[in-house]
PDBML (XML) file of the C-alpha atoms, coordinates in Angstrom:
<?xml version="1.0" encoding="UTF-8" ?>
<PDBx:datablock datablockName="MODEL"
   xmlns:PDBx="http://pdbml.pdb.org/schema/pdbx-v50.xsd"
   xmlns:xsi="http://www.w3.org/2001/XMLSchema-instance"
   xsi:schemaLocation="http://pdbml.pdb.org/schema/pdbx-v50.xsd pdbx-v50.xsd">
   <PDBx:atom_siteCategory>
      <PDBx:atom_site id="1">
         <PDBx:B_iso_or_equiv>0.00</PDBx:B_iso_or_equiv>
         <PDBx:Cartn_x>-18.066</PDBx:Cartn_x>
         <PDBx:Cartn_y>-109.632</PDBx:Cartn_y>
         <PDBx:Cartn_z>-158.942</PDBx:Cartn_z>
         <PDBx:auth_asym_id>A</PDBx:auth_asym_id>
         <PDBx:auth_atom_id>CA</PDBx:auth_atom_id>
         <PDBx:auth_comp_id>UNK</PDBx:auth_comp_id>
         <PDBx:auth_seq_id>1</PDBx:auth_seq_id>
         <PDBx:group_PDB>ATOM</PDBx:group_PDB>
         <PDBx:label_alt_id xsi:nil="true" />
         <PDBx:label_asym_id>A</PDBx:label_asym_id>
         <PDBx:label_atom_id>CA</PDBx:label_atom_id>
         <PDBx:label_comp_id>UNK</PDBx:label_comp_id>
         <PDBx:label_entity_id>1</PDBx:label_entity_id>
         <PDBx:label_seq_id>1</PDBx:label_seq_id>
         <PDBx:occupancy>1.00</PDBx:occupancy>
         <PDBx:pdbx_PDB_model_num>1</PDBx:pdbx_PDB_model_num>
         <PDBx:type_symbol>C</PDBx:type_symbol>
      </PDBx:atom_site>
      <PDBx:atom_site id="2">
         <PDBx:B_iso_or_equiv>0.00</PDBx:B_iso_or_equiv>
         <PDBx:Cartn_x>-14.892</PDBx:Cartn_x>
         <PDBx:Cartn_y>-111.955</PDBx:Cartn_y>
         <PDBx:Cartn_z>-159.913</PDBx:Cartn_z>
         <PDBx:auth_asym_id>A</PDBx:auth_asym_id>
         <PDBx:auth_atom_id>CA</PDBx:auth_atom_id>
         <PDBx:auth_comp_id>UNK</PDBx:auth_comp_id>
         <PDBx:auth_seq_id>2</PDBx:auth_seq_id>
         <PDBx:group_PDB>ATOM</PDBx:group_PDB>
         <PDBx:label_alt_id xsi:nil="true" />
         <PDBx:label_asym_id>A</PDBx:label_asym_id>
         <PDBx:label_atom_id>CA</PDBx:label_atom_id>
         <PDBx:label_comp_id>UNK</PDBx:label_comp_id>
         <PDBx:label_entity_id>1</PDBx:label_entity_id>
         <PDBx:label_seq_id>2</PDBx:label_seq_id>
         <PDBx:occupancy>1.00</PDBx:occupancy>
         <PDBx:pdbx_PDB_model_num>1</PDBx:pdbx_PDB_model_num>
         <PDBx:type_symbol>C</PDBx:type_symbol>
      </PDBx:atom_site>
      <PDBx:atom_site id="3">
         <PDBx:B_iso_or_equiv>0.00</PDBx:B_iso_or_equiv>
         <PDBx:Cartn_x>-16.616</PDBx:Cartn_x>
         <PDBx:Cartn_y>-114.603</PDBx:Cartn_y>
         <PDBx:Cartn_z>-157.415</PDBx:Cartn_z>
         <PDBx:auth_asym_id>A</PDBx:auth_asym_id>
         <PDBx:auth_atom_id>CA</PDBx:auth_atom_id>
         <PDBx:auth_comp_id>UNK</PDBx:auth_comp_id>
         <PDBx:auth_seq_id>3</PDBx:auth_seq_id>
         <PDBx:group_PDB>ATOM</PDBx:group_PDB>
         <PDBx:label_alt_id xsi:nil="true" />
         <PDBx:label_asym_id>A</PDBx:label_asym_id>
         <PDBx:label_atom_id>CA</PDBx:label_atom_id>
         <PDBx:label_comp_id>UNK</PDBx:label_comp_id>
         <PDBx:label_entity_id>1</PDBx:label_entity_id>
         <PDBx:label_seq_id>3</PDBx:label_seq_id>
         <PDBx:occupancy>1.00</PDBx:occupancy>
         <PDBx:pdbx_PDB_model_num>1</PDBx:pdbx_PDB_model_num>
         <PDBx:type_symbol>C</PDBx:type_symbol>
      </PDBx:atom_site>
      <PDBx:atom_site id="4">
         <PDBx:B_iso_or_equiv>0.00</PDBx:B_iso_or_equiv>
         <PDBx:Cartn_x>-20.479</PDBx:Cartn_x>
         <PDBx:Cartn_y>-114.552</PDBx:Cartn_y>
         <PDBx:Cartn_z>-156.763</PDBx:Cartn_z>
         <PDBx:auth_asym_id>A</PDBx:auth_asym_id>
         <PDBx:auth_atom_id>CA</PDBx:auth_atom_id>
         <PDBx:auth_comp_id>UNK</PDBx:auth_comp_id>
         <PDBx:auth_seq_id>4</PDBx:auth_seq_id>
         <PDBx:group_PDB>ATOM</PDBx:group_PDB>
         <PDBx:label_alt_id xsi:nil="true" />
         <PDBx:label_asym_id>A</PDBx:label_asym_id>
         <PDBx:label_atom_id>CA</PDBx:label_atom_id>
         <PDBx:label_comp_id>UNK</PDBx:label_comp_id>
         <PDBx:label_entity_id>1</PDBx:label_entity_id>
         <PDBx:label_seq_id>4</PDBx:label_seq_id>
         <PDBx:occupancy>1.00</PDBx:occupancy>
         <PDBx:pdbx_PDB_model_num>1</PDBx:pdbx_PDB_model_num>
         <PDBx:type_symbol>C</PDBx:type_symbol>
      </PDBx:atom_site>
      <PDBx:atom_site id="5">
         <PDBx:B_iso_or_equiv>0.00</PDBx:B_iso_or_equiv>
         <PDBx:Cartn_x>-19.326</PDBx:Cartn_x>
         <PDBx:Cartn_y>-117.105</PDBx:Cartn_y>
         <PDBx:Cartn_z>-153.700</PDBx:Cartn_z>
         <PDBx:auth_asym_id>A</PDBx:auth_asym_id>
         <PDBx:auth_atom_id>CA</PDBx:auth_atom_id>
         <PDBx:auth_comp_id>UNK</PDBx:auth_comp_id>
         <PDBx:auth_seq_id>5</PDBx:auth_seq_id>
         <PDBx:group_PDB>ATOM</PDBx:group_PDB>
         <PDBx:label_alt_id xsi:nil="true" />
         <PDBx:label_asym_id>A</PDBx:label_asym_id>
         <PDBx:label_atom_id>CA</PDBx:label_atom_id>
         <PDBx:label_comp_id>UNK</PDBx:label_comp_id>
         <PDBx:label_entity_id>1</PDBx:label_entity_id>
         <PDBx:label_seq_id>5</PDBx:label_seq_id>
         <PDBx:occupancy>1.00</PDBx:occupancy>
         <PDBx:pdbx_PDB_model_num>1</PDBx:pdbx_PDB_model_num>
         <PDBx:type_symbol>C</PDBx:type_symbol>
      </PDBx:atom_site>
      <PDBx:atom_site id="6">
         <PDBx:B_iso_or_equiv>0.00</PDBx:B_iso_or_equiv>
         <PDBx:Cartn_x>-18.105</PDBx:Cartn_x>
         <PDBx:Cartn_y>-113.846</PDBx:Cartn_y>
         <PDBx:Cartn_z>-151.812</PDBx:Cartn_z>
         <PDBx:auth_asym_id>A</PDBx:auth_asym_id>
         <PDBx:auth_atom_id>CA</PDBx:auth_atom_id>
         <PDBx:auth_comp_id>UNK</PDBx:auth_comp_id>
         <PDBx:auth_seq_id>6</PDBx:auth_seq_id>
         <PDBx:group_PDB>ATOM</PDBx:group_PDB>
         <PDBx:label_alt_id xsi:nil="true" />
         <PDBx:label_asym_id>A</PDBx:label_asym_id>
         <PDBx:label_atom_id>CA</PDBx:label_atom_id>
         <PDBx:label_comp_id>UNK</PDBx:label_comp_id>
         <PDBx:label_entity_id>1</PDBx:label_entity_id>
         <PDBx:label_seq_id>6</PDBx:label_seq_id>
         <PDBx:occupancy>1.00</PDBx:occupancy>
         <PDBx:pdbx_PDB_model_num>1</PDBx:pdbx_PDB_model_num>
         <PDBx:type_symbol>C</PDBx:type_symbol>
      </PDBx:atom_site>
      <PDBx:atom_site id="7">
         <PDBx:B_iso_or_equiv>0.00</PDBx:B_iso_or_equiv>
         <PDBx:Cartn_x>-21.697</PDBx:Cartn_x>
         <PDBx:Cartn_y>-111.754</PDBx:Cartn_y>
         <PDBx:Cartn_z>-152.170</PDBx:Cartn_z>
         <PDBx:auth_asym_id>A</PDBx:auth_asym_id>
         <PDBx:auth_atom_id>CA</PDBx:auth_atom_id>
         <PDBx:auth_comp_id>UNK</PDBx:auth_comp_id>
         <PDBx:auth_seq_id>7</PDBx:auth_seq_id>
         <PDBx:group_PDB>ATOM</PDBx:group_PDB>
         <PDBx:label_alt_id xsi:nil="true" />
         <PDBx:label_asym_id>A</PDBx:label_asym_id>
         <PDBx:label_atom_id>CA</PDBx:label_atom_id>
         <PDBx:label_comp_id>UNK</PDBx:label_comp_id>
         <PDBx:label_entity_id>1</PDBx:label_entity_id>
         <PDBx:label_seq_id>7</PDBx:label_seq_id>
         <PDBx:occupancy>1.00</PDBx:occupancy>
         <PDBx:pdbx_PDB_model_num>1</PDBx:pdbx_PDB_model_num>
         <PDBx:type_symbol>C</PDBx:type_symbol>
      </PDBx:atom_site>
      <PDBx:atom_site id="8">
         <PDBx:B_iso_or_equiv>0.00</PDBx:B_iso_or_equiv>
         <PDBx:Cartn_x>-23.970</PDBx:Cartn_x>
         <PDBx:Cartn_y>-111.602</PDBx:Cartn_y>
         <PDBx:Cartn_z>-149.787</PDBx:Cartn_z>
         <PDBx:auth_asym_id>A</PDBx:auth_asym_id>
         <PDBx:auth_atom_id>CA</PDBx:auth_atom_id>
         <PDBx:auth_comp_id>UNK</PDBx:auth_comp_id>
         <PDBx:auth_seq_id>8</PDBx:auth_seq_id>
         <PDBx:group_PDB>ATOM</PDBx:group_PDB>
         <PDBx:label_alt_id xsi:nil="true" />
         <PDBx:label_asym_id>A</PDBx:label_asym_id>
         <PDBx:label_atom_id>CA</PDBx:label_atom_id>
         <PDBx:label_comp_id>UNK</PDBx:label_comp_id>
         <PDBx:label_entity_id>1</PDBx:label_entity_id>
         <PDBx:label_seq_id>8</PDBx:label_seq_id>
         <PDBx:occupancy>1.00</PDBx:occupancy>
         <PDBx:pdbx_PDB_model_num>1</PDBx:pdbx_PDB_model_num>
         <PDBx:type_symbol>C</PDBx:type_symbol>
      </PDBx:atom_site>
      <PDBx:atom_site id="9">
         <PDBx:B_iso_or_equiv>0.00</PDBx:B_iso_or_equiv>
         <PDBx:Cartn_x>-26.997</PDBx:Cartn_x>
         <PDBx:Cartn_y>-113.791</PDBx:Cartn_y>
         <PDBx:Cartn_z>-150.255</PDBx:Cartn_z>
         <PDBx:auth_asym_id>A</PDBx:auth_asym_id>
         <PDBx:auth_atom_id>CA</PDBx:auth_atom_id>
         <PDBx:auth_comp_id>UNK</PDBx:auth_comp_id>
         <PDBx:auth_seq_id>9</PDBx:auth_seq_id>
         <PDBx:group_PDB>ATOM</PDBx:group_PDB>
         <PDBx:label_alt_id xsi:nil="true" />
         <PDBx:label_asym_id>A</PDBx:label_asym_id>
         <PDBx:label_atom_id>CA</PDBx:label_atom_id>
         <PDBx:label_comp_id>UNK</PDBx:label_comp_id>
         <PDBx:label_entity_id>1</PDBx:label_entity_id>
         <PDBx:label_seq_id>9</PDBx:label_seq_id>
         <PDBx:occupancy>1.00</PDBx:occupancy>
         <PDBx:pdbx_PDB_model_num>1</PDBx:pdbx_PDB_model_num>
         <PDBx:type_symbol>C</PDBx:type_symbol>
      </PDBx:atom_site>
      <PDBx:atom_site id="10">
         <PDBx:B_iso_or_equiv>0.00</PDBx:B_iso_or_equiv>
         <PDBx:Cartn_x>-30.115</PDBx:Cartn_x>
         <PDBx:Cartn_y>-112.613</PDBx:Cartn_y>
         <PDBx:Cartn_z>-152.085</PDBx:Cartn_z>
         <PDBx:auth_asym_id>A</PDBx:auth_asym_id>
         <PDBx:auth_atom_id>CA</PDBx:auth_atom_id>
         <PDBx:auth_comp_id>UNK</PDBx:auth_comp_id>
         <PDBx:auth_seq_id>10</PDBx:auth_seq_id>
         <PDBx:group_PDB>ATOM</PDBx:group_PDB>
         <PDBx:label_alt_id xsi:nil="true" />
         <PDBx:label_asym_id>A</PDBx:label_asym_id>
         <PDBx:label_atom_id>CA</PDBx:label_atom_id>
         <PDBx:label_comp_id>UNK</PDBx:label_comp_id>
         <PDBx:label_entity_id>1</PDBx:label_entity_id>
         <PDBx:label_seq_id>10</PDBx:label_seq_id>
         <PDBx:occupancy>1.00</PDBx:occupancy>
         <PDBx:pdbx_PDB_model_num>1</PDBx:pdbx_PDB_model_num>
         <PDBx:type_symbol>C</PDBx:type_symbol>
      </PDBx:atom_site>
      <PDBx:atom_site id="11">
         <PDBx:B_iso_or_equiv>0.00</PDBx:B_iso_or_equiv>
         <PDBx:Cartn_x>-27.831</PDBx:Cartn_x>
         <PDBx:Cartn_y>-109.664</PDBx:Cartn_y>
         <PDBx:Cartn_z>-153.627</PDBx:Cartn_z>
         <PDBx:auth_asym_id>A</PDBx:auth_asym_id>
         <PDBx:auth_atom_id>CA</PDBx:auth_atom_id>
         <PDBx:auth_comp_id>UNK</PDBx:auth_comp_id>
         <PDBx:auth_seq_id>11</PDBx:auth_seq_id>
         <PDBx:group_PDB>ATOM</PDBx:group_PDB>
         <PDBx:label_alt_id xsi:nil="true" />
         <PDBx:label_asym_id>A</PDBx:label_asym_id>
         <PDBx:label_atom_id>CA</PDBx:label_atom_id>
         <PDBx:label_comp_id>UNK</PDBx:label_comp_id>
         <PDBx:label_entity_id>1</PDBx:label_entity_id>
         <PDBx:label_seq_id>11</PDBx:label_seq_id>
         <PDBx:occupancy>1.00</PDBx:occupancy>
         <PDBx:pdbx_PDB_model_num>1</PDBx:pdbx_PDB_model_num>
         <PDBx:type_symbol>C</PDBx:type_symbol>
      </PDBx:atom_site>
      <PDBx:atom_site id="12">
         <PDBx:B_iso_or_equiv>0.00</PDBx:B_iso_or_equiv>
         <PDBx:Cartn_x>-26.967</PDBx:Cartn_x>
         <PDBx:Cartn_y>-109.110</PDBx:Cartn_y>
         <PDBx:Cartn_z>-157.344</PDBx:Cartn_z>
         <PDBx:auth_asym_id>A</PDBx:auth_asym_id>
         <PDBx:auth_atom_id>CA</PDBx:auth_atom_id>
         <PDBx:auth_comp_id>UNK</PDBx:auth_comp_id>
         <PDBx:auth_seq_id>12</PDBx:auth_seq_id>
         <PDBx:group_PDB>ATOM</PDBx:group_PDB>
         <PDBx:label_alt_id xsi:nil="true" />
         <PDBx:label_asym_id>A</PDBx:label_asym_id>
         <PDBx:label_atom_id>CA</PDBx:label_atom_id>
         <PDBx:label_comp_id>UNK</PDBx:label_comp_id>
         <PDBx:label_entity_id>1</PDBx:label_entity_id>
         <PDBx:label_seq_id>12</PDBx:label_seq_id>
         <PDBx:occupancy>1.00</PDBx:occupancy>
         <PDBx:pdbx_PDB_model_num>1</PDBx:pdbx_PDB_model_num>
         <PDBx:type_symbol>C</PDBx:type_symbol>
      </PDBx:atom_site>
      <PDBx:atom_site id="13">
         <PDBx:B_iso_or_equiv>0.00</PDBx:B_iso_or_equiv>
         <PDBx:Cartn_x>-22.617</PDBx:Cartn_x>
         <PDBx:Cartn_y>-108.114</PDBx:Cartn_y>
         <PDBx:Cartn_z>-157.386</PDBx:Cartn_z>
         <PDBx:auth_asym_id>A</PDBx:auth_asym_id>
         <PDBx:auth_atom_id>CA</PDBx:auth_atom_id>
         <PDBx:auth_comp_id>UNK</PDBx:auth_comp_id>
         <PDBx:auth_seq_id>13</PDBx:auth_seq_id>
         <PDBx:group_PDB>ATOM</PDBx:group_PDB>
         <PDBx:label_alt_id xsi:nil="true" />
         <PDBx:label_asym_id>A</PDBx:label_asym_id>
         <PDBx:label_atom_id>CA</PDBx:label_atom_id>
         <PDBx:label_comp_id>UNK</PDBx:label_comp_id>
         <PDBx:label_entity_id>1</PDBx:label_entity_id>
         <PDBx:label_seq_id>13</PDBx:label_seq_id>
         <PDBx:occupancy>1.00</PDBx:occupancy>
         <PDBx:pdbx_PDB_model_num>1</PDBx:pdbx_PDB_model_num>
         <PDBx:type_symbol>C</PDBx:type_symbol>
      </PDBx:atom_site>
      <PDBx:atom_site id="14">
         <PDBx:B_iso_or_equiv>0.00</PDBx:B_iso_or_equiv>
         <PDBx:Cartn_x>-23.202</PDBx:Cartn_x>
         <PDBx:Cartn_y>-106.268</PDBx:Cartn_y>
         <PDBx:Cartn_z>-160.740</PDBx:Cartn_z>
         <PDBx:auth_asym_id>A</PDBx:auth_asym_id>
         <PDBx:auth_atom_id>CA</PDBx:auth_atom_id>
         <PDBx:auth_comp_id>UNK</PDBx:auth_comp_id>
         <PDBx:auth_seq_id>14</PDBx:auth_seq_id>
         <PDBx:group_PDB>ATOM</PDBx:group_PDB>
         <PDBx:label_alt_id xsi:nil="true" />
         <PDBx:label_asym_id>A</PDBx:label_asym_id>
         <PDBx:label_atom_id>CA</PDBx:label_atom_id>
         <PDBx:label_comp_id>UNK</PDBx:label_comp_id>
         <PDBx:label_entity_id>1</PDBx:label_entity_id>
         <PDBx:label_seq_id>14</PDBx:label_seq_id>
         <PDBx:occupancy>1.00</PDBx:occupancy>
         <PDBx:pdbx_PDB_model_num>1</PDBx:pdbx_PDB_model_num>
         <PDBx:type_symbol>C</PDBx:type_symbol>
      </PDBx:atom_site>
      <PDBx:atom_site id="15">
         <PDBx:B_iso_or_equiv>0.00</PDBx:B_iso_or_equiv>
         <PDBx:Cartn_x>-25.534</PDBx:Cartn_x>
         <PDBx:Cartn_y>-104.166</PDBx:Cartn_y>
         <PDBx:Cartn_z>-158.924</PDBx:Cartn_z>
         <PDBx:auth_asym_id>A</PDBx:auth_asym_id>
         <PDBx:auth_atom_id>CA</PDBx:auth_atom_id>
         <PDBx:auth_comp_id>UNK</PDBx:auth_comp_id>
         <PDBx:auth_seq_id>15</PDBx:auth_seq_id>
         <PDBx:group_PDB>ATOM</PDBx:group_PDB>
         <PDBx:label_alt_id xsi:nil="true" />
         <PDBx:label_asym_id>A</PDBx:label_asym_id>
         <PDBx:label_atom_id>CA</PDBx:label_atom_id>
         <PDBx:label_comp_id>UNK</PDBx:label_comp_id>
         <PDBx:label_entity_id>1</PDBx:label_entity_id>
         <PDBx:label_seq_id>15</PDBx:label_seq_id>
         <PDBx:occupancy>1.00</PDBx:occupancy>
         <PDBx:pdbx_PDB_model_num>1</PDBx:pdbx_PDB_model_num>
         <PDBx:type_symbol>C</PDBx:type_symbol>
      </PDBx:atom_site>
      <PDBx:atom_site id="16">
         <PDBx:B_iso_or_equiv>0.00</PDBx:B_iso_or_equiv>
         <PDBx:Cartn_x>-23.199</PDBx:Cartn_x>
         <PDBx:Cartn_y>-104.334</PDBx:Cartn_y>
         <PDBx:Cartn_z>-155.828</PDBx:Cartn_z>
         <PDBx:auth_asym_id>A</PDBx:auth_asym_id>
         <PDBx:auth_atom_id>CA</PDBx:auth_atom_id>
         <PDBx:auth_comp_id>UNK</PDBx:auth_comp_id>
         <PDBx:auth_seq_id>16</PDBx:auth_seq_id>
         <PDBx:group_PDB>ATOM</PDBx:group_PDB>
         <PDBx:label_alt_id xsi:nil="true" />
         <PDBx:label_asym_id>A</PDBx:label_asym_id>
         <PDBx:label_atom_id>CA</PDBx:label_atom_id>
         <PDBx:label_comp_id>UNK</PDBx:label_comp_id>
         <PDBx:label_entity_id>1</PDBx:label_entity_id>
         <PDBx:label_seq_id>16</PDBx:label_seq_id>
         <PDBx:occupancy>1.00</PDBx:occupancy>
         <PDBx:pdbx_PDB_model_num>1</PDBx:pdbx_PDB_model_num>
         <PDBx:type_symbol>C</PDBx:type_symbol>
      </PDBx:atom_site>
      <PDBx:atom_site id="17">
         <PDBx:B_iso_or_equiv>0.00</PDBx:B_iso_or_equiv>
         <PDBx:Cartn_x>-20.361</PDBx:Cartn_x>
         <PDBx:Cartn_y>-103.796</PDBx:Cartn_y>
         <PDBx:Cartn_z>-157.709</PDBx:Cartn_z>
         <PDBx:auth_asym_id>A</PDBx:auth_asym_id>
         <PDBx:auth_atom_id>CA</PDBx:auth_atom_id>
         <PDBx:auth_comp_id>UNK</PDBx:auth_comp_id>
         <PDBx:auth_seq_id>17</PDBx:auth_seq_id>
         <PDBx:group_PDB>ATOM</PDBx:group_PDB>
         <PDBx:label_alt_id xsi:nil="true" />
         <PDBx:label_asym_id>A</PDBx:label_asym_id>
         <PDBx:label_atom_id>CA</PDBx:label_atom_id>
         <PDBx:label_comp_id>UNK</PDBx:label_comp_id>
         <PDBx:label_entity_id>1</PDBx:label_entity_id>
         <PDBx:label_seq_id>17</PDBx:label_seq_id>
         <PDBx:occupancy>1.00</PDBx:occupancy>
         <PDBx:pdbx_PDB_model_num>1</PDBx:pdbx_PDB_model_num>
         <PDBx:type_symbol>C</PDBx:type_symbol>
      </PDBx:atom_site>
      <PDBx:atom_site id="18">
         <PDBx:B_iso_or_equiv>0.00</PDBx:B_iso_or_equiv>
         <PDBx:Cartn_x>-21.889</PDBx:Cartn_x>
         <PDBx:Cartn_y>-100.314</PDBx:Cartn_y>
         <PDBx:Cartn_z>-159.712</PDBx:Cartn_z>
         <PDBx:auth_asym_id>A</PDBx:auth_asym_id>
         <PDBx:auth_atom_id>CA</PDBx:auth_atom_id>
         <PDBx:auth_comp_id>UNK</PDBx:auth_comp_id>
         <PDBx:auth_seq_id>18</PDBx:auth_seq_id>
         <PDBx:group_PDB>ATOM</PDBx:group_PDB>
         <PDBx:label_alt_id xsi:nil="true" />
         <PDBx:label_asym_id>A</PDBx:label_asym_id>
         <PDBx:label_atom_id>CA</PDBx:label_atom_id>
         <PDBx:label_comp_id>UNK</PDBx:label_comp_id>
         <PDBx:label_entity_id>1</PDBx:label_entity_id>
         <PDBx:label_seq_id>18</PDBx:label_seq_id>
         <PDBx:occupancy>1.00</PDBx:occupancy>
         <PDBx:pdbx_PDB_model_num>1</PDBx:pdbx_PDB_model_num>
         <PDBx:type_symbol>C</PDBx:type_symbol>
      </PDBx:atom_site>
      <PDBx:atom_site id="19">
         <PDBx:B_iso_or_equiv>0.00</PDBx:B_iso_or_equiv>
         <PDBx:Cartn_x>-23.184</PDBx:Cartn_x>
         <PDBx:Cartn_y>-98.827</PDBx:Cartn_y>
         <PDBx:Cartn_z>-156.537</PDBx:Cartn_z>
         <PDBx:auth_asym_id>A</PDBx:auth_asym_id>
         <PDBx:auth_atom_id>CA</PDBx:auth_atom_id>
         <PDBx:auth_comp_id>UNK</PDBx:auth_comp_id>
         <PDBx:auth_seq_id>19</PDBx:auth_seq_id>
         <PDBx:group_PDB>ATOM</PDBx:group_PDB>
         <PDBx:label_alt_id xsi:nil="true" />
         <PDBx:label_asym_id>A</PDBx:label_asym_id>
         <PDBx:label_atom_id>CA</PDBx:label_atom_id>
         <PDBx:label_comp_id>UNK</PDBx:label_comp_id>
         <PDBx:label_entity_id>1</PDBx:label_entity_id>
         <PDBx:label_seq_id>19</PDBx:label_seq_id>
         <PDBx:occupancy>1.00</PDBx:occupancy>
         <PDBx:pdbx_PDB_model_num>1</PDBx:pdbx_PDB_model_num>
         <PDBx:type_symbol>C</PDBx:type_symbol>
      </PDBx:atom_site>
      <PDBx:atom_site id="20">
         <PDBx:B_iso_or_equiv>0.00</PDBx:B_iso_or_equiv>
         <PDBx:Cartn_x>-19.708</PDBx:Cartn_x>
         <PDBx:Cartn_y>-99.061</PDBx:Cartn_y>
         <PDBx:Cartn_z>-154.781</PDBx:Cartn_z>
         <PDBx:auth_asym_id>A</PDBx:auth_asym_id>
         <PDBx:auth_atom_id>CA</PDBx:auth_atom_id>
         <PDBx:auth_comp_id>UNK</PDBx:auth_comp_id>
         <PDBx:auth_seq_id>20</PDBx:auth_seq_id>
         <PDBx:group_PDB>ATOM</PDBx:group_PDB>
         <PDBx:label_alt_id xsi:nil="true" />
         <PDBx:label_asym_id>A</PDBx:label_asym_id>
         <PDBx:label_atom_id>CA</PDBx:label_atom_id>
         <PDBx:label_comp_id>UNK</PDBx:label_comp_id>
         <PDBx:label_entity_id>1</PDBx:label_entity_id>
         <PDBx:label_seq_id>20</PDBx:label_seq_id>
         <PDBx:occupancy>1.00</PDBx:occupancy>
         <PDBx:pdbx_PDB_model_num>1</PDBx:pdbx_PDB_model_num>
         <PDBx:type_symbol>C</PDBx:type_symbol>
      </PDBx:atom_site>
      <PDBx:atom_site id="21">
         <PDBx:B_iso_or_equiv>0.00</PDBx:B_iso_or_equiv>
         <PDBx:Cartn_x>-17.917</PDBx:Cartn_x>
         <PDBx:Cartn_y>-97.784</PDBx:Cartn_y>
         <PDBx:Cartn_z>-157.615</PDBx:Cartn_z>
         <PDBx:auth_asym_id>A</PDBx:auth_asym_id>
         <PDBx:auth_atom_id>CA</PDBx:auth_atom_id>
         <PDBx:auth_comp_id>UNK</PDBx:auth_comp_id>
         <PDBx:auth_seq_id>21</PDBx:auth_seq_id>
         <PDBx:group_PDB>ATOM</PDBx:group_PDB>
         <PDBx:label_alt_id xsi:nil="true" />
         <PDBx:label_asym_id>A</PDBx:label_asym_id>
         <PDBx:label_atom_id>CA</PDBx:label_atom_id>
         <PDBx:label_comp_id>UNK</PDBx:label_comp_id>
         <PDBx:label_entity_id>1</PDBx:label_entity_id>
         <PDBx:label_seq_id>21</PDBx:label_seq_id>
         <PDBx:occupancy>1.00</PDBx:occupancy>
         <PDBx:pdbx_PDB_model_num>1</PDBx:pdbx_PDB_model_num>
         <PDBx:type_symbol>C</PDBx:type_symbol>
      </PDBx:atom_site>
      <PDBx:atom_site id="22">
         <PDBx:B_iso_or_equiv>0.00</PDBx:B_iso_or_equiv>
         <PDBx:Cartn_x>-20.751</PDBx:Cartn_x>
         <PDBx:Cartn_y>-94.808</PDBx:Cartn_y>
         <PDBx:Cartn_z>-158.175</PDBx:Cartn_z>
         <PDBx:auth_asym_id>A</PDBx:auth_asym_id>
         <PDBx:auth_atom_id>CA</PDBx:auth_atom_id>
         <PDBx:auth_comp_id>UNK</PDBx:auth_comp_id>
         <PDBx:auth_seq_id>22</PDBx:auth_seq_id>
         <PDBx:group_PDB>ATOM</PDBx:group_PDB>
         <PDBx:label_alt_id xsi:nil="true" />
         <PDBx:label_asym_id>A</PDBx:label_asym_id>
         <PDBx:label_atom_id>CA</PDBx:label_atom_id>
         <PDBx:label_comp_id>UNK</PDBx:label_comp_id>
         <PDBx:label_entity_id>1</PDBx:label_entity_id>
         <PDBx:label_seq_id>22</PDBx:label_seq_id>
         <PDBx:occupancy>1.00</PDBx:occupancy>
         <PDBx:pdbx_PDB_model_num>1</PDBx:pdbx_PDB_model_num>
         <PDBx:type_symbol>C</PDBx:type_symbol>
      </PDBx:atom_site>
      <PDBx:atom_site id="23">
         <PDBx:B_iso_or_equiv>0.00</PDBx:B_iso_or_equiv>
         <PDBx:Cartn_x>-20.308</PDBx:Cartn_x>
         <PDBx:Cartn_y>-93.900</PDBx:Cartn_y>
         <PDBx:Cartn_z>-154.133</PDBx:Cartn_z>
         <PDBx:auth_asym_id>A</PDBx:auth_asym_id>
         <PDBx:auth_atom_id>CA</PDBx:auth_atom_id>
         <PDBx:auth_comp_id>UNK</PDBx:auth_comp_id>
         <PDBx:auth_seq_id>23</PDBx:auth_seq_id>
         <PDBx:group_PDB>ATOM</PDBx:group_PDB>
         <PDBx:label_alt_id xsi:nil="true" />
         <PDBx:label_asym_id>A</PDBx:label_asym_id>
         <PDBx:label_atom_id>CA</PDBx:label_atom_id>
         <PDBx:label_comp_id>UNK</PDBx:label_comp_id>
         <PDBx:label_entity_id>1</PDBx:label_entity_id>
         <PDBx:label_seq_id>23</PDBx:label_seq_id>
         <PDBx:occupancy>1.00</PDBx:occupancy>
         <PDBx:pdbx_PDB_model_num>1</PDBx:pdbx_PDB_model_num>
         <PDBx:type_symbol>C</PDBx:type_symbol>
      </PDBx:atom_site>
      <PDBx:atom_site id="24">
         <PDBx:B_iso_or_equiv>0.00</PDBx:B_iso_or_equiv>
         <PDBx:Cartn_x>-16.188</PDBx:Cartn_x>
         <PDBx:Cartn_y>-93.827</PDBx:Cartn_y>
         <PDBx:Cartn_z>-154.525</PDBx:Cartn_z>
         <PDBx:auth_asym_id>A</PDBx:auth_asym_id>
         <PDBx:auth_atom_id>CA</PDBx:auth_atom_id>
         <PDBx:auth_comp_id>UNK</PDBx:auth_comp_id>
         <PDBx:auth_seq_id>24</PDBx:auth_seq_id>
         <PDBx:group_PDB>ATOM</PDBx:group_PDB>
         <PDBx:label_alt_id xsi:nil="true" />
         <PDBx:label_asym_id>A</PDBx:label_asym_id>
         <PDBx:label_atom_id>CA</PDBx:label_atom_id>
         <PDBx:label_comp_id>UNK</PDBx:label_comp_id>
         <PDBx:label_entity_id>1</PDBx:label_entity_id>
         <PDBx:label_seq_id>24</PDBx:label_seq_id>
         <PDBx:occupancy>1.00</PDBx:occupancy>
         <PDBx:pdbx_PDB_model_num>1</PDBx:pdbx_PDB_model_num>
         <PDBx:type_symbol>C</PDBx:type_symbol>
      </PDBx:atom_site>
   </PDBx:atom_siteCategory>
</PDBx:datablock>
């Protein structure tokens, strides 16, 4: 989410990002 370099292609790190914190 701090760097959209580190997401994996054709993903969206806000979405990412909100599914990992919802599953911790």
């Amino acid at each position: 989410l701090g760097d959209p370099s580190l997401a994996e292609p054709g993903t969206d790190p806000a979405d990412v990002y909100s599914a990992a914190l919802d599953r911790w």
